[in-house]
C-alpha atoms as a PDB file:
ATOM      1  CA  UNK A   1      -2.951 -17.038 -17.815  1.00  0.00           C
ATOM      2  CA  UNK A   2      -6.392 -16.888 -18.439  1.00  0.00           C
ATOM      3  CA  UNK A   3      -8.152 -14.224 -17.634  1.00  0.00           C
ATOM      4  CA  UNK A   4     -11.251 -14.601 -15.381  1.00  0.00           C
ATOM      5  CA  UNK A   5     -15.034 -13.290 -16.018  1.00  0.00           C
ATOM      6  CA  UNK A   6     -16.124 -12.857 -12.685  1.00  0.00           C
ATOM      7  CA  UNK A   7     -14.478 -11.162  -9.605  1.00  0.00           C
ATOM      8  CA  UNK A   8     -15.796 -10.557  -6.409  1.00  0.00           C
ATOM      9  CA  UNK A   9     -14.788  -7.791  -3.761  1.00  0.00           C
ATOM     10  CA  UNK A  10     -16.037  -8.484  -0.374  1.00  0.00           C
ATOM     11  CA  UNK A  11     -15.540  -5.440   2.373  1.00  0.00           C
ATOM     12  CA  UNK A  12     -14.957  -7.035   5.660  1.00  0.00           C
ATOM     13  CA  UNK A  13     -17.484  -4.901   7.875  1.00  0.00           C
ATOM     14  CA  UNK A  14     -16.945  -3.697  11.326  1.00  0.00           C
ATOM     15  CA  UNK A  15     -13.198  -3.995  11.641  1.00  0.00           C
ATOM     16  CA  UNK A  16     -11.885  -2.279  14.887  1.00  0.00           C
ATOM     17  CA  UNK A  17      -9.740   0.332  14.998  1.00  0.00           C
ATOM     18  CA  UNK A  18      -5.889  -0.842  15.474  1.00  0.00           C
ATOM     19  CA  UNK A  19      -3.731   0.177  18.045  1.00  0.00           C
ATOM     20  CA  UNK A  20       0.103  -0.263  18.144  1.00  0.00           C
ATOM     21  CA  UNK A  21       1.018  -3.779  19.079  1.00  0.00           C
ATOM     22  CA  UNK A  22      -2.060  -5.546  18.050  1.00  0.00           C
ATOM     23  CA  UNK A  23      -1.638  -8.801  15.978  1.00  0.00           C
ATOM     24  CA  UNK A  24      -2.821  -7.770  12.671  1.00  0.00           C
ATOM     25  CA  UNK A  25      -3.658 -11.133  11.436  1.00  0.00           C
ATOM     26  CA  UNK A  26      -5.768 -12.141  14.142  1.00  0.00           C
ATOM     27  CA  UNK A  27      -8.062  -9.196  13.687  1.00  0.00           C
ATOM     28  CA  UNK A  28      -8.455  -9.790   9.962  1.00  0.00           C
ATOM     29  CA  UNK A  29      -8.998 -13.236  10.884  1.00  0.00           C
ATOM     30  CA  UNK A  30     -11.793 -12.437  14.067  1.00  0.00           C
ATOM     31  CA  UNK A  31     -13.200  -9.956  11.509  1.00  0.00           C
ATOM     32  CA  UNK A  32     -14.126 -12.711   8.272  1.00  0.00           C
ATOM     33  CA  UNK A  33     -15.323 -15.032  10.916  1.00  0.00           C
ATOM     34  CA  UNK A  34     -17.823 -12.576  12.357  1.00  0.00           C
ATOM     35  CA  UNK A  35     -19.333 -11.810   9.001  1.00  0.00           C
ATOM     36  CA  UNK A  36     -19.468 -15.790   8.202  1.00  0.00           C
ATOM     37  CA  UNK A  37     -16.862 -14.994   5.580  1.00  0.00           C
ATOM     38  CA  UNK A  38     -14.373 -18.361   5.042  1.00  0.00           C
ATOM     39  CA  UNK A  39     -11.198 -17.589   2.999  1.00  0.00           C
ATOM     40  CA  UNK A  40     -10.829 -20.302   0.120  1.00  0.00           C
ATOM     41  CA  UNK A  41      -7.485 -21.367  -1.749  1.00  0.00           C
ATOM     42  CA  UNK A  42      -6.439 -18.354  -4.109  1.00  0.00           C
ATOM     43  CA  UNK A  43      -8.324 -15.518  -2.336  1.00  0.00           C
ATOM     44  CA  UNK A  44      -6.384 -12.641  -2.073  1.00  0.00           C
ATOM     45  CA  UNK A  45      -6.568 -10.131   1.396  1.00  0.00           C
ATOM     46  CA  UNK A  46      -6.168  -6.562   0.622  1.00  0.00           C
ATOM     47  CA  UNK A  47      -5.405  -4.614   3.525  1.00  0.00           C
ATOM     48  CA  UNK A  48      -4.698  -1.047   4.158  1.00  0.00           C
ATOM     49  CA  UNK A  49      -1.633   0.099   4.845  1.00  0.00           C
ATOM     50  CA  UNK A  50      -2.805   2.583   7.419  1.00  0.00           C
ATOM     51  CA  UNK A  51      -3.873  -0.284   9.863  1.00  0.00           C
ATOM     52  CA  UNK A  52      -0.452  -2.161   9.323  1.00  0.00           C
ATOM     53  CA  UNK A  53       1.374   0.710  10.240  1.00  0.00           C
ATOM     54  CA  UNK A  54      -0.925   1.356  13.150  1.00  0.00           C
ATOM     55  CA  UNK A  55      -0.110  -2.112  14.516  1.00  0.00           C
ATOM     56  CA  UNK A  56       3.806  -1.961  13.404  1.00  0.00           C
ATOM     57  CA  UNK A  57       3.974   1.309  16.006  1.00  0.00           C
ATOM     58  CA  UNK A  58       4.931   3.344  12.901  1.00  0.00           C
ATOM     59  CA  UNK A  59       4.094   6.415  14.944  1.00  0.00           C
ATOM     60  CA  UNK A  60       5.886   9.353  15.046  1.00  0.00           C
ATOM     61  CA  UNK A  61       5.477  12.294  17.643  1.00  0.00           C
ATOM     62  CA  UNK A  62       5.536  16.024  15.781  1.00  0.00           C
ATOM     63  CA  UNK A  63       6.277  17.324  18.794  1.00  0.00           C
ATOM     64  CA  UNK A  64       9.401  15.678  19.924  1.00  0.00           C
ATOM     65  CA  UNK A  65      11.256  16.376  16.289  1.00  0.00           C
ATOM     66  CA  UNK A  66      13.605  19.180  15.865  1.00  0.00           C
ATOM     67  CA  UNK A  67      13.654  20.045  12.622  1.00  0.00           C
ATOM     68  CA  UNK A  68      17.036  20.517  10.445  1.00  0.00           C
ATOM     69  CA  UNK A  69      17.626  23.530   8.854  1.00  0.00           C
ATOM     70  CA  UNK A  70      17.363  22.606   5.587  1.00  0.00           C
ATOM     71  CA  UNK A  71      13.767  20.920   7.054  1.00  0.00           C
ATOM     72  CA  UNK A  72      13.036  24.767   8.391  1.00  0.00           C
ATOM     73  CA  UNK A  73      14.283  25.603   4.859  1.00  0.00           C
ATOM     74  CA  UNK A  74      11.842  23.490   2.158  1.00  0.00           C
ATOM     75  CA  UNK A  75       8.728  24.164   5.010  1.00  0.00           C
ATOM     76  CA  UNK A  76       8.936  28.131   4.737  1.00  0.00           C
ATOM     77  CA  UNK A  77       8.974  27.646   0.950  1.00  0.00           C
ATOM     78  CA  UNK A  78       6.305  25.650   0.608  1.00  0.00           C
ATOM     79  CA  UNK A  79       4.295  26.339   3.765  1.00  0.00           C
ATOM     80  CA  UNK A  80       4.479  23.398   6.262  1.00  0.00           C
ATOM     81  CA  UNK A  81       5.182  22.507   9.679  1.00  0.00           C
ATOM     82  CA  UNK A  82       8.842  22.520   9.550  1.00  0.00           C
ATOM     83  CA  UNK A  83       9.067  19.603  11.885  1.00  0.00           C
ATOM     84  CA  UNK A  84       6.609  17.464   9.619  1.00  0.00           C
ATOM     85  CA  UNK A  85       9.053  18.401   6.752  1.00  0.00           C
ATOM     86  CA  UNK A  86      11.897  16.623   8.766  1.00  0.00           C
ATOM     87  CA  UNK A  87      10.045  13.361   9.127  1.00  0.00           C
ATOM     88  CA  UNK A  88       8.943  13.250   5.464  1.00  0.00           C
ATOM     89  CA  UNK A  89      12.806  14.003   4.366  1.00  0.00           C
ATOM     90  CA  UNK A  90      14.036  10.990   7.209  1.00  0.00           C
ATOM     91  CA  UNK A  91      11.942   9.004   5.284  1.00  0.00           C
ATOM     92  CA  UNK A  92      13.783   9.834   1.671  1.00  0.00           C
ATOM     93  CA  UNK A  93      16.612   9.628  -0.107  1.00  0.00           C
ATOM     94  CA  UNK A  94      15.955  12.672  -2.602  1.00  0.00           C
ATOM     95  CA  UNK A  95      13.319  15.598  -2.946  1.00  0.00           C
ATOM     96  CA  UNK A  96      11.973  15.589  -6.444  1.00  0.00           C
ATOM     97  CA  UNK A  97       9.458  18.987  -6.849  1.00  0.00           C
ATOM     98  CA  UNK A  98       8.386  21.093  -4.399  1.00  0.00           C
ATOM     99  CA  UNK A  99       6.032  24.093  -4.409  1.00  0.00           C
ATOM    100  CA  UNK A 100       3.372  25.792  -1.767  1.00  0.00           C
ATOM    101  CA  UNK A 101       1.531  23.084  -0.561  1.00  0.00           C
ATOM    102  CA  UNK A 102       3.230  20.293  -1.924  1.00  0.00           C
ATOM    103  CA  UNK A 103       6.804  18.121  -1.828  1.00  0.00           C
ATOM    104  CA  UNK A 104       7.274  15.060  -3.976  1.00  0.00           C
ATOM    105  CA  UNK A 105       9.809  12.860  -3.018  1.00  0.00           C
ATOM    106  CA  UNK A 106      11.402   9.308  -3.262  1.00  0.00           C
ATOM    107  CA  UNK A 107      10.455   7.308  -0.573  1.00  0.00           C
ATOM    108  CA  UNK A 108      13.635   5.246   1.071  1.00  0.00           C
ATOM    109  CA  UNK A 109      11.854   2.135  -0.579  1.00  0.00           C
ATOM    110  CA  UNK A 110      11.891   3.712  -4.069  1.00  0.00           C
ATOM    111  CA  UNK A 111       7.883   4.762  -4.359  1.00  0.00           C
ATOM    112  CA  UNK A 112       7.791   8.334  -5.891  1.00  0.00           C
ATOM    113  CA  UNK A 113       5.193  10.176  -3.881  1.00  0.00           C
ATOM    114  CA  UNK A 114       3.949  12.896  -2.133  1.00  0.00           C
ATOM    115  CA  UNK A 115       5.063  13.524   1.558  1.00  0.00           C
ATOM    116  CA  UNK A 116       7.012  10.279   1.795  1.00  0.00           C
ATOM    117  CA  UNK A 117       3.576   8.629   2.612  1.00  0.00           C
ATOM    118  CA  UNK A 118       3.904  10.286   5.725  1.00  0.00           C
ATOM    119  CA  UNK A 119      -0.232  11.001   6.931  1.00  0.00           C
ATOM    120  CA  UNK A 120      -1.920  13.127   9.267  1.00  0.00           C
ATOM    121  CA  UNK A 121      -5.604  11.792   8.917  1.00  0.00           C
ATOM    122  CA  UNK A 122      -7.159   9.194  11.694  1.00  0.00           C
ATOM    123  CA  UNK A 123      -4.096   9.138  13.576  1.00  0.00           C
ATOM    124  CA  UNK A 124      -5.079  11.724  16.515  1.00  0.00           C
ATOM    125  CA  UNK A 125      -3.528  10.647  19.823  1.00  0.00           C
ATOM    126  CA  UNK A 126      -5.326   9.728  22.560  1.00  0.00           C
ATOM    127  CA  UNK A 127      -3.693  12.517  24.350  1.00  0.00           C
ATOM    128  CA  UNK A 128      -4.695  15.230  21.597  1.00  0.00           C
ATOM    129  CA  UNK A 129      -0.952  14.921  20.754  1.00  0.00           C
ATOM    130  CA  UNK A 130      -0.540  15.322  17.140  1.00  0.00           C
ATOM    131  CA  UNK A 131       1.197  12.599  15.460  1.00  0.00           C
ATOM    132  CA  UNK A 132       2.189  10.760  12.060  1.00  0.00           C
ATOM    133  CA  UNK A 133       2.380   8.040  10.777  1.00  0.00           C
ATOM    134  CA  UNK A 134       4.751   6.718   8.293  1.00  0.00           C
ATOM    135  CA  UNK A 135       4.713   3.659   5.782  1.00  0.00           C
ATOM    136  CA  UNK A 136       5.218   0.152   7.023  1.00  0.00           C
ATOM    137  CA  UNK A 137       9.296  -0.574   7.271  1.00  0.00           C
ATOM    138  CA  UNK A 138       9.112  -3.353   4.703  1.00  0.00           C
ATOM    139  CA  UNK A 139       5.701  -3.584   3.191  1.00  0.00           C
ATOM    140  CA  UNK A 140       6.397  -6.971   1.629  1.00  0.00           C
ATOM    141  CA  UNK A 141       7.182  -8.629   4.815  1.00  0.00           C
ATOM    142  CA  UNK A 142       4.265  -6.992   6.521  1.00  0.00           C
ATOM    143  CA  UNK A 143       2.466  -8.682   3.716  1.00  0.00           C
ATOM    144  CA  UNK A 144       4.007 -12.324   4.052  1.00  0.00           C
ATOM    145  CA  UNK A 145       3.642 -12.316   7.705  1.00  0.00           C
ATOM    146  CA  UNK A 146       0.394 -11.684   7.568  1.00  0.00           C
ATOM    147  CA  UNK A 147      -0.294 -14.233   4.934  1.00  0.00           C
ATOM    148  CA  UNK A 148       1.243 -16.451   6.588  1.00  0.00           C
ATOM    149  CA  UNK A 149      -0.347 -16.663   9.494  1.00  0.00           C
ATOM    150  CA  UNK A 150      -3.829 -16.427   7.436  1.00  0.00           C
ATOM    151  CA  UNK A 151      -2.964 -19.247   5.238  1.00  0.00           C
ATOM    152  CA  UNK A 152      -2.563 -21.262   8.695  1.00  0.00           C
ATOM    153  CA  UNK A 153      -5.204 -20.025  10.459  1.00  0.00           C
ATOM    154  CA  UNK A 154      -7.529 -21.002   7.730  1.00  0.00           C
ATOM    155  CA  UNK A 155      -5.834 -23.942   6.175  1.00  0.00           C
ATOM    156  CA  UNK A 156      -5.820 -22.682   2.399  1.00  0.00           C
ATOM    157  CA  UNK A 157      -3.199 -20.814   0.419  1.00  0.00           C
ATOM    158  CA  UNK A 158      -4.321 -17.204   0.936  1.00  0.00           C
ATOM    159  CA  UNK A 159      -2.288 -14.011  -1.202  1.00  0.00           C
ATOM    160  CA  UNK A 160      -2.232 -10.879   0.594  1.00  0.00           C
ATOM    161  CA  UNK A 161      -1.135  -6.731  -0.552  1.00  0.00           C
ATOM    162  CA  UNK A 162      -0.995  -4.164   1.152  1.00  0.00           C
ATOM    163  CA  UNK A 163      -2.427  -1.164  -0.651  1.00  0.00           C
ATOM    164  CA  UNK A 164      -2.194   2.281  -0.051  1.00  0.00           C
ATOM    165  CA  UNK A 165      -3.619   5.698  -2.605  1.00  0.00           C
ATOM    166  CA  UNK A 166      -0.864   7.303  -4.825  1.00  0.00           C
ATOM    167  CA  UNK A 167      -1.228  10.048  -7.038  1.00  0.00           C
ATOM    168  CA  UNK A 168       0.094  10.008 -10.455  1.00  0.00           C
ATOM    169  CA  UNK A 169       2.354  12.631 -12.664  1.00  0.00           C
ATOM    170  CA  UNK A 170       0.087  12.095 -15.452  1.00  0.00           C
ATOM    171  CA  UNK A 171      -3.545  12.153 -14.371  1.00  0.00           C
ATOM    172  CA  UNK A 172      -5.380  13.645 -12.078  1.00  0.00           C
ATOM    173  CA  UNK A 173      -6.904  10.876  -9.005  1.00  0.00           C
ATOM    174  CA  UNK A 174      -5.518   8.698  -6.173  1.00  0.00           C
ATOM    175  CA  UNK A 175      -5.855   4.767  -7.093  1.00  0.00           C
ATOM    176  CA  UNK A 176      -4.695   2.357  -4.873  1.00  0.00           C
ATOM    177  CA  UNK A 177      -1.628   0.246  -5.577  1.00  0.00           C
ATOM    178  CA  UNK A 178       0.322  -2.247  -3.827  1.00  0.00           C
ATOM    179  CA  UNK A 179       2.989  -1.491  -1.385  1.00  0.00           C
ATOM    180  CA  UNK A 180       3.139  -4.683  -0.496  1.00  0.00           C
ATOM    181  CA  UNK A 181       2.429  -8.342  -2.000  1.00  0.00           C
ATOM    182  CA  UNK A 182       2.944 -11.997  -0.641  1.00  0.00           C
ATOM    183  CA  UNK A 183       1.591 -15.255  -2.678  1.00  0.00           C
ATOM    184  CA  UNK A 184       0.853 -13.433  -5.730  1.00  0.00           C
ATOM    185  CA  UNK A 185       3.129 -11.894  -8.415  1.00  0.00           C
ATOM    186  CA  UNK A 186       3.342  -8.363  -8.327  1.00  0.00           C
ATOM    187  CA  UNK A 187       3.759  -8.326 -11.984  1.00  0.00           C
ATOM    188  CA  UNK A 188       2.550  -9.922 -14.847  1.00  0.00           C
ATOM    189  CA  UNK A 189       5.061 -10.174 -18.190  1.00  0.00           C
ATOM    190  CA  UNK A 190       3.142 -10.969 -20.935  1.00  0.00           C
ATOM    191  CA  UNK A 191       5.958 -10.094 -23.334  1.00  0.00           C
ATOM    192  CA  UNK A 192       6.258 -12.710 -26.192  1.00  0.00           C
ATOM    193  CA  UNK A 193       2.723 -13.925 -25.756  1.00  0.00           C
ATOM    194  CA  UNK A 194       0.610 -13.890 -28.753  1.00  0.00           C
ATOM    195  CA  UNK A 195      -2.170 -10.905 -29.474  1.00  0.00           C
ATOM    196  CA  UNK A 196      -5.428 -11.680 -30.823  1.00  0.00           C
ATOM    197  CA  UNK A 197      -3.950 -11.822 -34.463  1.00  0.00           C
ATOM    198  CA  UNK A 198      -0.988 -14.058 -33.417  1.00  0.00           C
ATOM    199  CA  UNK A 199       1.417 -11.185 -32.771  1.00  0.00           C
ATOM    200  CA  UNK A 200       3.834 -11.633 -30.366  1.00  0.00           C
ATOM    201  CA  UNK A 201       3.448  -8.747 -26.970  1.00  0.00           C
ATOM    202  CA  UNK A 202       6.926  -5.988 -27.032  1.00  0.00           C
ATOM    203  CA  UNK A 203       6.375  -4.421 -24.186  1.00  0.00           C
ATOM    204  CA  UNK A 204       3.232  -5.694 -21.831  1.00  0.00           C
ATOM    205  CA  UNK A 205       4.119  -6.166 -18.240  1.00  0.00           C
ATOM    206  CA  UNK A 206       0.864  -6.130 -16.101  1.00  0.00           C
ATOM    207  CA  UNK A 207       0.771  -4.486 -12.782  1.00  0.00           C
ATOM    208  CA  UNK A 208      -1.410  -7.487 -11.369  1.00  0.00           C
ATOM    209  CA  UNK A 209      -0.992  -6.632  -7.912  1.00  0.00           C
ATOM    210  CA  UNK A 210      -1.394  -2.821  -8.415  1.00  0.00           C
ATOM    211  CA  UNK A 211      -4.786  -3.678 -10.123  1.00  0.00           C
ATOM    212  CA  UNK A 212      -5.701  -5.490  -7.376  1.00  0.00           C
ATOM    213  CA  UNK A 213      -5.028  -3.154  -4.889  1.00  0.00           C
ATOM    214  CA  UNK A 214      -7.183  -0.751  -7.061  1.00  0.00           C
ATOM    215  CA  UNK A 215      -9.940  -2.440  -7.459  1.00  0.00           C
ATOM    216  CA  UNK A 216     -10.208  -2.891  -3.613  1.00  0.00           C
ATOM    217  CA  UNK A 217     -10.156   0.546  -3.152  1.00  0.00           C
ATOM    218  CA  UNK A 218     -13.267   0.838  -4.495  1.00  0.00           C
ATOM    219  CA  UNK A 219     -14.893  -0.907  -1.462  1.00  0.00           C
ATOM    220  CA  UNK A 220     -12.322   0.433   0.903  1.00  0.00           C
ATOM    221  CA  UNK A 221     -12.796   4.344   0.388  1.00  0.00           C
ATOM    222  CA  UNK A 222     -10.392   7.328   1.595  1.00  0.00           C
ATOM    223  CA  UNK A 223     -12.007   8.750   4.157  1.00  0.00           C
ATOM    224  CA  UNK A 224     -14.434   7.322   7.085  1.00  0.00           C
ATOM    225  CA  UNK A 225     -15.668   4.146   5.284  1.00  0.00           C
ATOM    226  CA  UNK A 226     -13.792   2.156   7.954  1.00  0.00           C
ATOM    227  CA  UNK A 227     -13.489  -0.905   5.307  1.00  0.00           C
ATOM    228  CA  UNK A 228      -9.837  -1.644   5.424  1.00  0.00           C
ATOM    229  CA  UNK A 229     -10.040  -5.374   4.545  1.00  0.00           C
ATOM    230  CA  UNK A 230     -11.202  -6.428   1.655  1.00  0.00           C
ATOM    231  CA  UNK A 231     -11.109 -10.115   0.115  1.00  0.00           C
ATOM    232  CA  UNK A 232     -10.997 -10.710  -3.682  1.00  0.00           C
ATOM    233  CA  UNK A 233     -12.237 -13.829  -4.914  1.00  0.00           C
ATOM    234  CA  UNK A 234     -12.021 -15.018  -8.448  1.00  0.00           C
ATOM    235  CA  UNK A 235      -8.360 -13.743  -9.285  1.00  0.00           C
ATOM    236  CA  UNK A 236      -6.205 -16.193 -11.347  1.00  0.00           C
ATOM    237  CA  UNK A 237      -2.569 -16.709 -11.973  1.00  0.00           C
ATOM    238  CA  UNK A 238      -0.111 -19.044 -12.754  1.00  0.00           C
ATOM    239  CA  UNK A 239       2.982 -16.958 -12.671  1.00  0.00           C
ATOM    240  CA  UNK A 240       5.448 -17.494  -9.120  1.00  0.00           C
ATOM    241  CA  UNK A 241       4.677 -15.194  -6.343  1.00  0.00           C
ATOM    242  CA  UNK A 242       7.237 -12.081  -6.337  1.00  0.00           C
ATOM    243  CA  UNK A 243       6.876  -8.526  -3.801  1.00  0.00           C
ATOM    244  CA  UNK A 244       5.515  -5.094  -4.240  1.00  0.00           C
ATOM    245  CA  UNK A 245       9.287  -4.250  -4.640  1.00  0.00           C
ATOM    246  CA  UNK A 246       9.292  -5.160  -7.865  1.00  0.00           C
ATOM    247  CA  UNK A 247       6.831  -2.619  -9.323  1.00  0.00           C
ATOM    248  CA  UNK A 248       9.041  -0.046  -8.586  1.00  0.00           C
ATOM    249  CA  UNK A 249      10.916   1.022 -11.874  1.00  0.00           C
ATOM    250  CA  UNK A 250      14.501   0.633 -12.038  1.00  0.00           C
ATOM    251  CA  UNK A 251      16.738   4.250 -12.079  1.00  0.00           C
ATOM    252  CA  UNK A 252      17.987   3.000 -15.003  1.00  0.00           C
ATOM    253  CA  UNK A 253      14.346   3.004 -16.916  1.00  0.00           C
ATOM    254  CA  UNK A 254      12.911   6.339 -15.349  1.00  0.00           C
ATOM    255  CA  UNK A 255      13.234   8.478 -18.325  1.00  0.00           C
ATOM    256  CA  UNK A 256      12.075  11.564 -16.020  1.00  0.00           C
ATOM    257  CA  UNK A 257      14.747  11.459 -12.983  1.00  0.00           C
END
């Protein structure tokens, strides 16, 4: 792989807001258009997981869950809605900390994160209900669907990731990664290639699609930007395509669970 020396990120402007139900792909498609902005062969589609969610119906009403007890249990201890702590544990397999103001858990997919990715903001009802929303059921195939129908729509082989902001154990900071990935690979090993001295890589495995996803948070933003498309251009590979699945590390290698 050789590594490129110019990359451009490209916030699609003006994208709607996305209600349950909507096809996904033909926004992102009616959105490029209207900014004159043409997909080419390799570009890769970063979108935000917040919008696929909104059009998968991934909605969940706070006030039509009854809480369990040990839900009523972990939210007195550390200070949430009970009934919010339900969904988030629905949505795990294991809590890993928890203290006032915060629960870490492993998401059904694997992701180690706070709250299940379960998220409060820009997701008001039109009621005034209040209401969740939760990850997409299978970010990957979110992801190849919509490239997919992308790739067809504009007649070139488009990648696409869905990103979303994680914390980390070790520093302080959301970055964006990728949930999600379709015609890229998630991954980069680089072990056995040569260094600048001719010594072979131990242990390099790139998170390509992770950097991706970062770098298009940049141009996305966490709050009321309202850029949740962006298109990279100048991104290079020659590695086969694999899923966001696979940057999640093994039990076997998590030296902290």
């Amino acid at each position: 792989m050789t590594n490129p020396t110019r990359i451009e990120l490209i916030g699609v402007p003006d994208f709607p807001l996305v209600k349950a139900g909507d096809d996904l792909a033909a926004l992102i498609a009616a959105a490029l258009e209207r900014a004159g902005l043409r997909p080419g062969a390799g570009d890769v589609i970063v979108v935000a997981q917040k919008i696929v969610s909104k059009a998968e119906d991934r909605f969940v009403d706070i006030a039509a869950v009854t809480p369990s007890e040990r839900a009523r249990e972990i939210g007195q201890d550390i200070q949430k809605d009970p009934r919010l702590v339900e969904v988030i544990l629905r949505e795990s397999t294991r809590v890993v900390r928890q203290r006032p103001g915060l629960l870490i858990v492993e998401h059904r997919l694997g992701y180690v994160m706070a709250n299940a990715g379960v998220d409060h903001s820009n997701v008001a009802a039109p009621d005034g209900r209040e209401r969740v929303l939760l990850l997409p059921r299978d970010p990957d195939a979110s992801a190849e669907a919509l490239r997919a129908k992308l790739s067809a729509r504009f007649g070139v082989a488009l990648a696409v990731i869905v990103n979303d902001s994680f914390g980390r154990a070790w520093r302080r900071g959301t970055v964006g990664v990728a949930l999600g990935a379709a015609g890229l690979p998630a991954a980069l090993d680089l072990r056995g290639d040569p260094d600048l001295f001719g010594q072979a890589l131990q242990t390099t495995v790139v998170g390509f699609a992770d950097e991706a996803a970062a770098a298009a948070s940049l141009v996305m933003g966490q709050a009321a930007e309202g850029m949740p498309v962006v298109l990279i251009r100048g991104l290079a590979w020659s590695a086969p395509a694999s899923g966001g699945h696979t940057l999640v590390r093994p039990p076997e290698e998590d030296l902290f669970r």
